[in-house]
Structure formats: C-alpha cells, structure tokens
C-alpha atoms as a PDB file:
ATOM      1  CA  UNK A   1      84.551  68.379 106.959  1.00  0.00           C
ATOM      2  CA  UNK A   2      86.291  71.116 109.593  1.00  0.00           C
ATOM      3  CA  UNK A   3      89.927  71.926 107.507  1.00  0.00           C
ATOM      4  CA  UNK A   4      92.815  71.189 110.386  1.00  0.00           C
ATOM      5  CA  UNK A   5      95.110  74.358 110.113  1.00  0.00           C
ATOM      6  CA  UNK A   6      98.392  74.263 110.830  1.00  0.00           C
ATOM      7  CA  UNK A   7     100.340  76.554 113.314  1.00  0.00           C
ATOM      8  CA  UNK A   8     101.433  78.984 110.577  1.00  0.00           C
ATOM      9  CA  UNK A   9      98.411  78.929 108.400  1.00  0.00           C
ATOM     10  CA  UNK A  10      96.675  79.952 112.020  1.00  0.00           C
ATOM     11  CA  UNK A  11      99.190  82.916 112.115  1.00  0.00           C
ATOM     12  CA  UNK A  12      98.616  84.037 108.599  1.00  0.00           C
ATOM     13  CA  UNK A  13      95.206  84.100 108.566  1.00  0.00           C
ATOM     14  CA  UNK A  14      95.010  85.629 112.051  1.00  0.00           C
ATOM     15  CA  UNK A  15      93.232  82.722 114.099  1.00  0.00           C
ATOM     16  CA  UNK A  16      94.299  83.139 117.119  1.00  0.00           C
ATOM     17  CA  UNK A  17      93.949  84.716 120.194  1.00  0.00           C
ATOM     18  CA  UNK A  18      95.600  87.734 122.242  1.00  0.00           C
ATOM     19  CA  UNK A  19      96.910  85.552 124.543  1.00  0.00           C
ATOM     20  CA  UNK A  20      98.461  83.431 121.784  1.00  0.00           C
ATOM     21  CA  UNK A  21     101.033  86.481 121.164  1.00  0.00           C
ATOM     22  CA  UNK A  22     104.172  86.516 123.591  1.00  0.00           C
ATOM     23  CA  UNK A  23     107.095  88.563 123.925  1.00  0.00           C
ATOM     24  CA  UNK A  24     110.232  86.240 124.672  1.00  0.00           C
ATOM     25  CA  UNK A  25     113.540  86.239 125.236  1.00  0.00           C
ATOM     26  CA  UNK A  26     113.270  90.165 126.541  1.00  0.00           C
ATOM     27  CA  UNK A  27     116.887  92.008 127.215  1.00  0.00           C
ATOM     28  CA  UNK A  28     116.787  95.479 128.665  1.00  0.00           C
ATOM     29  CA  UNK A  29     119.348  97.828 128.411  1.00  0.00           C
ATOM     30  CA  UNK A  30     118.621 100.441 131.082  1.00  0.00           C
ATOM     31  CA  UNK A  31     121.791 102.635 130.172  1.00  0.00           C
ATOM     32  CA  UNK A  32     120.756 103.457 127.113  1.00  0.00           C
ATOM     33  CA  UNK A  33     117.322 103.897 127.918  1.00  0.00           C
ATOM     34  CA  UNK A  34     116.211 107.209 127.543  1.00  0.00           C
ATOM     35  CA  UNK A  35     113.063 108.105 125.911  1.00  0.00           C
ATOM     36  CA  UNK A  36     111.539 104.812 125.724  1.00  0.00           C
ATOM     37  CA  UNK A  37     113.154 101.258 126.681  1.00  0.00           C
ATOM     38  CA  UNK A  38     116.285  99.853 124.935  1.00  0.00           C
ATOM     39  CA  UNK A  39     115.507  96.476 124.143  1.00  0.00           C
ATOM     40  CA  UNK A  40     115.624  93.192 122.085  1.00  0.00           C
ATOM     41  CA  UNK A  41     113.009  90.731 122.220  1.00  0.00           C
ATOM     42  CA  UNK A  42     112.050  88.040 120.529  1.00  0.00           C
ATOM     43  CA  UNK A  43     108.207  87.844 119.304  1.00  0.00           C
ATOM     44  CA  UNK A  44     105.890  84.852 119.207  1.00  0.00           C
ATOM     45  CA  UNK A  45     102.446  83.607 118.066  1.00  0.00           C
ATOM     46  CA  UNK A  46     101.515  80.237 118.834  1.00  0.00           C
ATOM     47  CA  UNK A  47     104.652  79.427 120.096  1.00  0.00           C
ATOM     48  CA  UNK A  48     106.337  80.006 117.051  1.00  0.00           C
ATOM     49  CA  UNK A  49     108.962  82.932 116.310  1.00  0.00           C
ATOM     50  CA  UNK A  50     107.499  85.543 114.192  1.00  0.00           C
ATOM     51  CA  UNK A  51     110.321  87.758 114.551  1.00  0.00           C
ATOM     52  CA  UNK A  52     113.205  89.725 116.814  1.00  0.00           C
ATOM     53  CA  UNK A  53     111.863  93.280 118.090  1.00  0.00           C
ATOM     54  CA  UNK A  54     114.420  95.772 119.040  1.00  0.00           C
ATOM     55  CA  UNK A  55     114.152  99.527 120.106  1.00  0.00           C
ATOM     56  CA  UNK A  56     116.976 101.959 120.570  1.00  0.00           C
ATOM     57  CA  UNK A  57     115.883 104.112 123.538  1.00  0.00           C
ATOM     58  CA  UNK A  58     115.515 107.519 122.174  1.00  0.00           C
ATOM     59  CA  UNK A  59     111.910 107.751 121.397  1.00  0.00           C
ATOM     60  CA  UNK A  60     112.148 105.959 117.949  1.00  0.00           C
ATOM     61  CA  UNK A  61     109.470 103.217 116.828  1.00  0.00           C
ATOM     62  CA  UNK A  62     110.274  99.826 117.119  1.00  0.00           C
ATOM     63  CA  UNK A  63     112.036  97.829 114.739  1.00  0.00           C
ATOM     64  CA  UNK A  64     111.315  94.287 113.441  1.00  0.00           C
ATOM     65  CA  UNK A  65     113.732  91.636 112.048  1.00  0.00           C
ATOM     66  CA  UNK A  66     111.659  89.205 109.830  1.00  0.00           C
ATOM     67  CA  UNK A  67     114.443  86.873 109.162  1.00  0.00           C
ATOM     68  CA  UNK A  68     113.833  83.743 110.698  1.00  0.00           C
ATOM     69  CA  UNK A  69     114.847  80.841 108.809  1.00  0.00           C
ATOM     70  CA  UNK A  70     112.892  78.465 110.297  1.00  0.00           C
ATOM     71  CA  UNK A  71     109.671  80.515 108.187  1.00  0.00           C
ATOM     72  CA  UNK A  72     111.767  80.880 105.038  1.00  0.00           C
ATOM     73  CA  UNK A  73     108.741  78.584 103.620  1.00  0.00           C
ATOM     74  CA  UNK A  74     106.141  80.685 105.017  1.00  0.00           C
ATOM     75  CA  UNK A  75     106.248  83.583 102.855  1.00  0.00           C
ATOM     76  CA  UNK A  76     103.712  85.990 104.483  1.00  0.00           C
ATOM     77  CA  UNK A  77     106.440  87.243 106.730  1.00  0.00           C
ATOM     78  CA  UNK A  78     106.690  90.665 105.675  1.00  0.00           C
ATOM     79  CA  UNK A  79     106.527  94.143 106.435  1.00  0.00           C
ATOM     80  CA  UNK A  80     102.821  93.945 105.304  1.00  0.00           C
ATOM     81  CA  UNK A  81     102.484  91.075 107.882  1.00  0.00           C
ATOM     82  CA  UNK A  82     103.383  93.453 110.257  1.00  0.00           C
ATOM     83  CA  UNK A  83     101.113  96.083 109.575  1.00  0.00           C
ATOM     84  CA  UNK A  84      97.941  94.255 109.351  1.00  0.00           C
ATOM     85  CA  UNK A  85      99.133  92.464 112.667  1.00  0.00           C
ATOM     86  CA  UNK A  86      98.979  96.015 113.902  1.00  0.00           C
ATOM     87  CA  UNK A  87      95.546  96.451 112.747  1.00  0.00           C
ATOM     88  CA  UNK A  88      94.544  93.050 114.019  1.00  0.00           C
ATOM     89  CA  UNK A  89      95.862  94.394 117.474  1.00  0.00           C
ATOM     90  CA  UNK A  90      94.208  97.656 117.094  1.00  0.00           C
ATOM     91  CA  UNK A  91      90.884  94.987 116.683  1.00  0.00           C
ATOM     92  CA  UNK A  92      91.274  92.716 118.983  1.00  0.00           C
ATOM     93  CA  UNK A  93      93.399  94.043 122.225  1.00  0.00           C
ATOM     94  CA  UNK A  94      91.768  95.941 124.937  1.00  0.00           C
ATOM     95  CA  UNK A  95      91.672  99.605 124.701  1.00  0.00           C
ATOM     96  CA  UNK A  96      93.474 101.669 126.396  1.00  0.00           C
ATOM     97  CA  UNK A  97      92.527 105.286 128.471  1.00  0.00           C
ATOM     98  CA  UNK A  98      94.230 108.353 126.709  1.00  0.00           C
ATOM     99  CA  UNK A  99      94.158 110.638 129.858  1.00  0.00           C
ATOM    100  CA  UNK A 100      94.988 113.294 126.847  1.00  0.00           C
ATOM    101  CA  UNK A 101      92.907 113.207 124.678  1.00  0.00           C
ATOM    102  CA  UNK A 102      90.263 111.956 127.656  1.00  0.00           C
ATOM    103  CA  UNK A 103      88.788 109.288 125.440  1.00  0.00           C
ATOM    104  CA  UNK A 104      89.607 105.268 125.108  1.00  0.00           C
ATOM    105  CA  UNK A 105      92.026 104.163 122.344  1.00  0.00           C
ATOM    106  CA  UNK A 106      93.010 101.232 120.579  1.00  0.00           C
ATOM    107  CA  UNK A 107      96.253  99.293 121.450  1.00  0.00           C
ATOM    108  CA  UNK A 108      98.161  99.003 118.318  1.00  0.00           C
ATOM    109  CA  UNK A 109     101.272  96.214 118.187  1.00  0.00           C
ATOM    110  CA  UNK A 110     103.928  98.923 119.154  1.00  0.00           C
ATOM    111  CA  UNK A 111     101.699  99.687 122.262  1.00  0.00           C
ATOM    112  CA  UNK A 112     100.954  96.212 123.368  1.00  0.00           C
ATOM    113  CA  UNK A 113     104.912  95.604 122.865  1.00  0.00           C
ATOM    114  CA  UNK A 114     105.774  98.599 125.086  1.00  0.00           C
ATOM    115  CA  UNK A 115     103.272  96.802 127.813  1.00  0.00           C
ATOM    116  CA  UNK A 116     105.096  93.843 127.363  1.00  0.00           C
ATOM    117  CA  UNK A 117     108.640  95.260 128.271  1.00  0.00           C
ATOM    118  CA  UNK A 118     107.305  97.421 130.990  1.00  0.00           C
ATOM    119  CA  UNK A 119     105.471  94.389 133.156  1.00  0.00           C
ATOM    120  CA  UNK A 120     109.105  93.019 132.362  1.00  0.00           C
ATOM    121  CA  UNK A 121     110.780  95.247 133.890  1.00  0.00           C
ATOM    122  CA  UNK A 122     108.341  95.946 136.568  1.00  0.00           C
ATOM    123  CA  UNK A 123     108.591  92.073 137.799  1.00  0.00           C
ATOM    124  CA  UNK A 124     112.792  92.675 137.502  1.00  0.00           C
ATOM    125  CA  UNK A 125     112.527  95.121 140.116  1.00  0.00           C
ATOM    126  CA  UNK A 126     109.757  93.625 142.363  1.00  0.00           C
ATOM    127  CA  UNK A 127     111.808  90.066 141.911  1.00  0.00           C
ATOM    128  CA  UNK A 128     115.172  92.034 143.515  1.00  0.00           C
ATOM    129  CA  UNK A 129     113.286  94.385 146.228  1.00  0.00           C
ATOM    130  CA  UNK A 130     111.444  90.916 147.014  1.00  0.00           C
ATOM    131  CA  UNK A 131     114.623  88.949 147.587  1.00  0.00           C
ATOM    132  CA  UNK A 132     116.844  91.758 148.944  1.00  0.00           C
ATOM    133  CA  UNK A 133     114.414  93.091 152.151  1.00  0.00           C
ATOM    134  CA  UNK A 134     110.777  93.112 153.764  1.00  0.00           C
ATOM    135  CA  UNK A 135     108.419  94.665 151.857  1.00  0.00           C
ATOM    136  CA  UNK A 136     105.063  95.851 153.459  1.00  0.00           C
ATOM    137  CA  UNK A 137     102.345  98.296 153.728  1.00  0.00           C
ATOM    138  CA  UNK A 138     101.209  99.772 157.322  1.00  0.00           C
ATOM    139  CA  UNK A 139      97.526 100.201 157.699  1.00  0.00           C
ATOM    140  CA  UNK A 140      95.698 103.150 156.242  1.00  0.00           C
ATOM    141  CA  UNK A 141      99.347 103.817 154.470  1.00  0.00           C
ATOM    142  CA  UNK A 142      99.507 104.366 150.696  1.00  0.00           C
ATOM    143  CA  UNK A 143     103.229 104.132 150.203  1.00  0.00           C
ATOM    144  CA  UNK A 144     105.295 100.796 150.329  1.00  0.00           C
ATOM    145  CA  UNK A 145     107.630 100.348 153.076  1.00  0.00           C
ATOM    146  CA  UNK A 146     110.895  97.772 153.710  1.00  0.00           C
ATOM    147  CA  UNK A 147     112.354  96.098 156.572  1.00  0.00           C
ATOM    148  CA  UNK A 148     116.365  95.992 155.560  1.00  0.00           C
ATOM    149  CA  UNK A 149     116.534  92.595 156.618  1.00  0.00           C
ATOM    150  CA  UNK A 150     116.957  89.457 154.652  1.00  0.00           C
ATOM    151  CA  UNK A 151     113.348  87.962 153.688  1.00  0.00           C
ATOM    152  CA  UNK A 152     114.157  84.835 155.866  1.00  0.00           C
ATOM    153  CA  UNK A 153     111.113  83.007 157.244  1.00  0.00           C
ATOM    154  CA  UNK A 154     112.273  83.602 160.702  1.00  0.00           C
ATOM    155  CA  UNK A 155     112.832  87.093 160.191  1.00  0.00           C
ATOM    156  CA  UNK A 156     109.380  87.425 158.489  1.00  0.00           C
ATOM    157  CA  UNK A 157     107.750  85.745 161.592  1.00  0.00           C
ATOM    158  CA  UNK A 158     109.011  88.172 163.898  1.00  0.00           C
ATOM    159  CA  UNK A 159     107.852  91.030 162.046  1.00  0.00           C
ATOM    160  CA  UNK A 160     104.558  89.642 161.596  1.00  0.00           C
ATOM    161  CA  UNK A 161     103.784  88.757 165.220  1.00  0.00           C
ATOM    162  CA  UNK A 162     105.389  92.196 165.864  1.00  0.00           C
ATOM    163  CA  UNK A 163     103.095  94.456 163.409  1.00  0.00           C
ATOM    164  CA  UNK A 164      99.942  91.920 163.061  1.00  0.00           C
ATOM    165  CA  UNK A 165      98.036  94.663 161.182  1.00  0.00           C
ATOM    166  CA  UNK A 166     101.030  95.367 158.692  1.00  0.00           C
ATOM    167  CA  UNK A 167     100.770  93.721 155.378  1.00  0.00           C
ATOM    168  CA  UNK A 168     103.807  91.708 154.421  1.00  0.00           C
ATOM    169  CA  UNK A 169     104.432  91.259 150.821  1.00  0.00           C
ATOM    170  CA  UNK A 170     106.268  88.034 151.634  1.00  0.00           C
ATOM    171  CA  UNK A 171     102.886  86.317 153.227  1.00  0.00           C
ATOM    172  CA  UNK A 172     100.427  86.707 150.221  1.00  0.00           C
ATOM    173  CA  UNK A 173     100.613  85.312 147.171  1.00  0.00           C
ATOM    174  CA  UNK A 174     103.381  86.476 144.866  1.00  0.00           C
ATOM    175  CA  UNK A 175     101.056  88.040 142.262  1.00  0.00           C
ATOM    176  CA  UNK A 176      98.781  89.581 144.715  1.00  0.00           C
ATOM    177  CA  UNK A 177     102.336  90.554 146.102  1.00  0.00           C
ATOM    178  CA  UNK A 178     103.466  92.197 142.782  1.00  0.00           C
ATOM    179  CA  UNK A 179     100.287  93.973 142.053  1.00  0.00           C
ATOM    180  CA  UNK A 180     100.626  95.788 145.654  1.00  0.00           C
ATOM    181  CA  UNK A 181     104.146  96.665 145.038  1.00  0.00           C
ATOM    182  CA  UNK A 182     103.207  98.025 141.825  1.00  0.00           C
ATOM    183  CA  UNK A 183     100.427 100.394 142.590  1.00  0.00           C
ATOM    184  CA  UNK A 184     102.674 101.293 146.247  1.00  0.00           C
ATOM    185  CA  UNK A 185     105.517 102.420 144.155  1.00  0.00           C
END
C-alpha cells in the first residue's frame, strides 16, 4: 500500500518538482539597488510558505527568515534545510551558460531566486511601457520602437493599417509580446 504524504512531509523529503517552488509576494526596492536587487519575497513549495527571502542590494547573498509559525510543528525548517534545498536545486534546475568560465553550470537556490526577481521586474517594466504607448518592431529592425500614443484599440488600428508590415506588441499574444520586448530591449 502507496503511503499518502502530506504537503510538508513532500517538502522535507524533497518530492516535488521545480515548478512546485514559487517566489511570492516579491517587493523591489530599486533605490537601493545597487549591486544586485533590493528585495523581500516570500518563498513557497507546494503552496506552502517555506520562508521570507530578503537581499540588501550591495552584492551580499541572500538572506532567509525561517520563522513561520504556521511550520513551528515541522521542525526541518532550518538553516540545513536550506542548504540541501540548494543542493537539490543545484540537482534538479536547468543549468545555466557561464559565458566566463565558457562551460554550463548548475543553478543553485540563490541563482534560481535572482531569476525569479529579475523576470519580476522585467514583466514590471514591460506591464508600464505596454500600458503607457505602442510598442513595435519595424521589419528587418532589431531594436524596439514606441508610438507615444495611448494603446487604445482605435489608435492601434490606425497604426496597423498604416505600417501593415510593423509588428505591434499590442496584437500578439501578451507572452509572445513580453518575450519580444525582452530580447528588443
């Protein structure tokens, strides 16, 4: 007979998946960014909060509150949680290309966190160029261009039937959308 884990014996045995782990509640302090992002977070596996990740912005490692008192119970939730959670990310998350050292290396927790808070901020900005003007791409152009004009469907229309062979952000689908605007800018 198949033992029926619950949520947090799942998390302290590691069964689970990469996509299980999420970065919530994300706050970015831009000001006080400098080497690295200033931020708070709170992180999740399985839908349940492991702990609250912050980082100061000066190049530092994160740091990780393990005080949630929902867990008190749980136990495992330590410091040496943390660090084999590291190595289980170094496992299990897709490498990543070290133009440096020109060789693939493994994503350890700090790194995957770092991705985490950068496609954050990423969609931030996308989300306000997206609402605030036009965004497109001209043919056989590498750079991302704007229309100052609100994003109104009117206004979008015009441009379109104006510059057929443009690509406006606004009339593919918003991931498509974001992906563009990322690799244009």
């Amino acid at each position: 007979m198949n033992k029926k884990y619950t949520k947090l014996e799942k998390i302290k045995d590691f069964c689970f998946t990469p996509k299980d782990m999420q970065l919530k509640a994300i706050k970015h302090y831009p000001t006080m960014s400098q080497e690295t992002y200033c931020y708070e977070a709170n992180l999740y596996i399985l839908d349940v909060k492991i702990c609250r990740v912050h980082n100061v912005g000066r190049g530092g490692s994160d740091d990780f509150d393990l005080e949630n008192p929902n867990l008190l119970g749980a136990g495992f939730l330590t410091w040496e949680y943390i660090q084999k959670l590291d190595e289980w990310c170094k496992r299990n998350l897709p490498k990543w290309y070290f133009e440096y050292r020109k060789e693939y290396v493994p994503t350890s927790l700090e790194a995957w966190l770092g991705e985490q808070v950068t496609e954050y901020v990423n969609w931030k900005e996308f989300n306000k160029a997206y609402k605030k003007s036009i965004l497109f791409v001209r043919p056989d152009d590498k750079e991302l261009c704007e229309f100052i004009a609100k994003p109104t469907k009117e206004h979008i229309d015009v441009l379109t039937k104006r510059h057929p062979k443009y690509t406006f952000l606004h009339n593919i689908e918003k991931d498509t959308a974001y992906k563009l605007f990322i690799e244009r800018t």
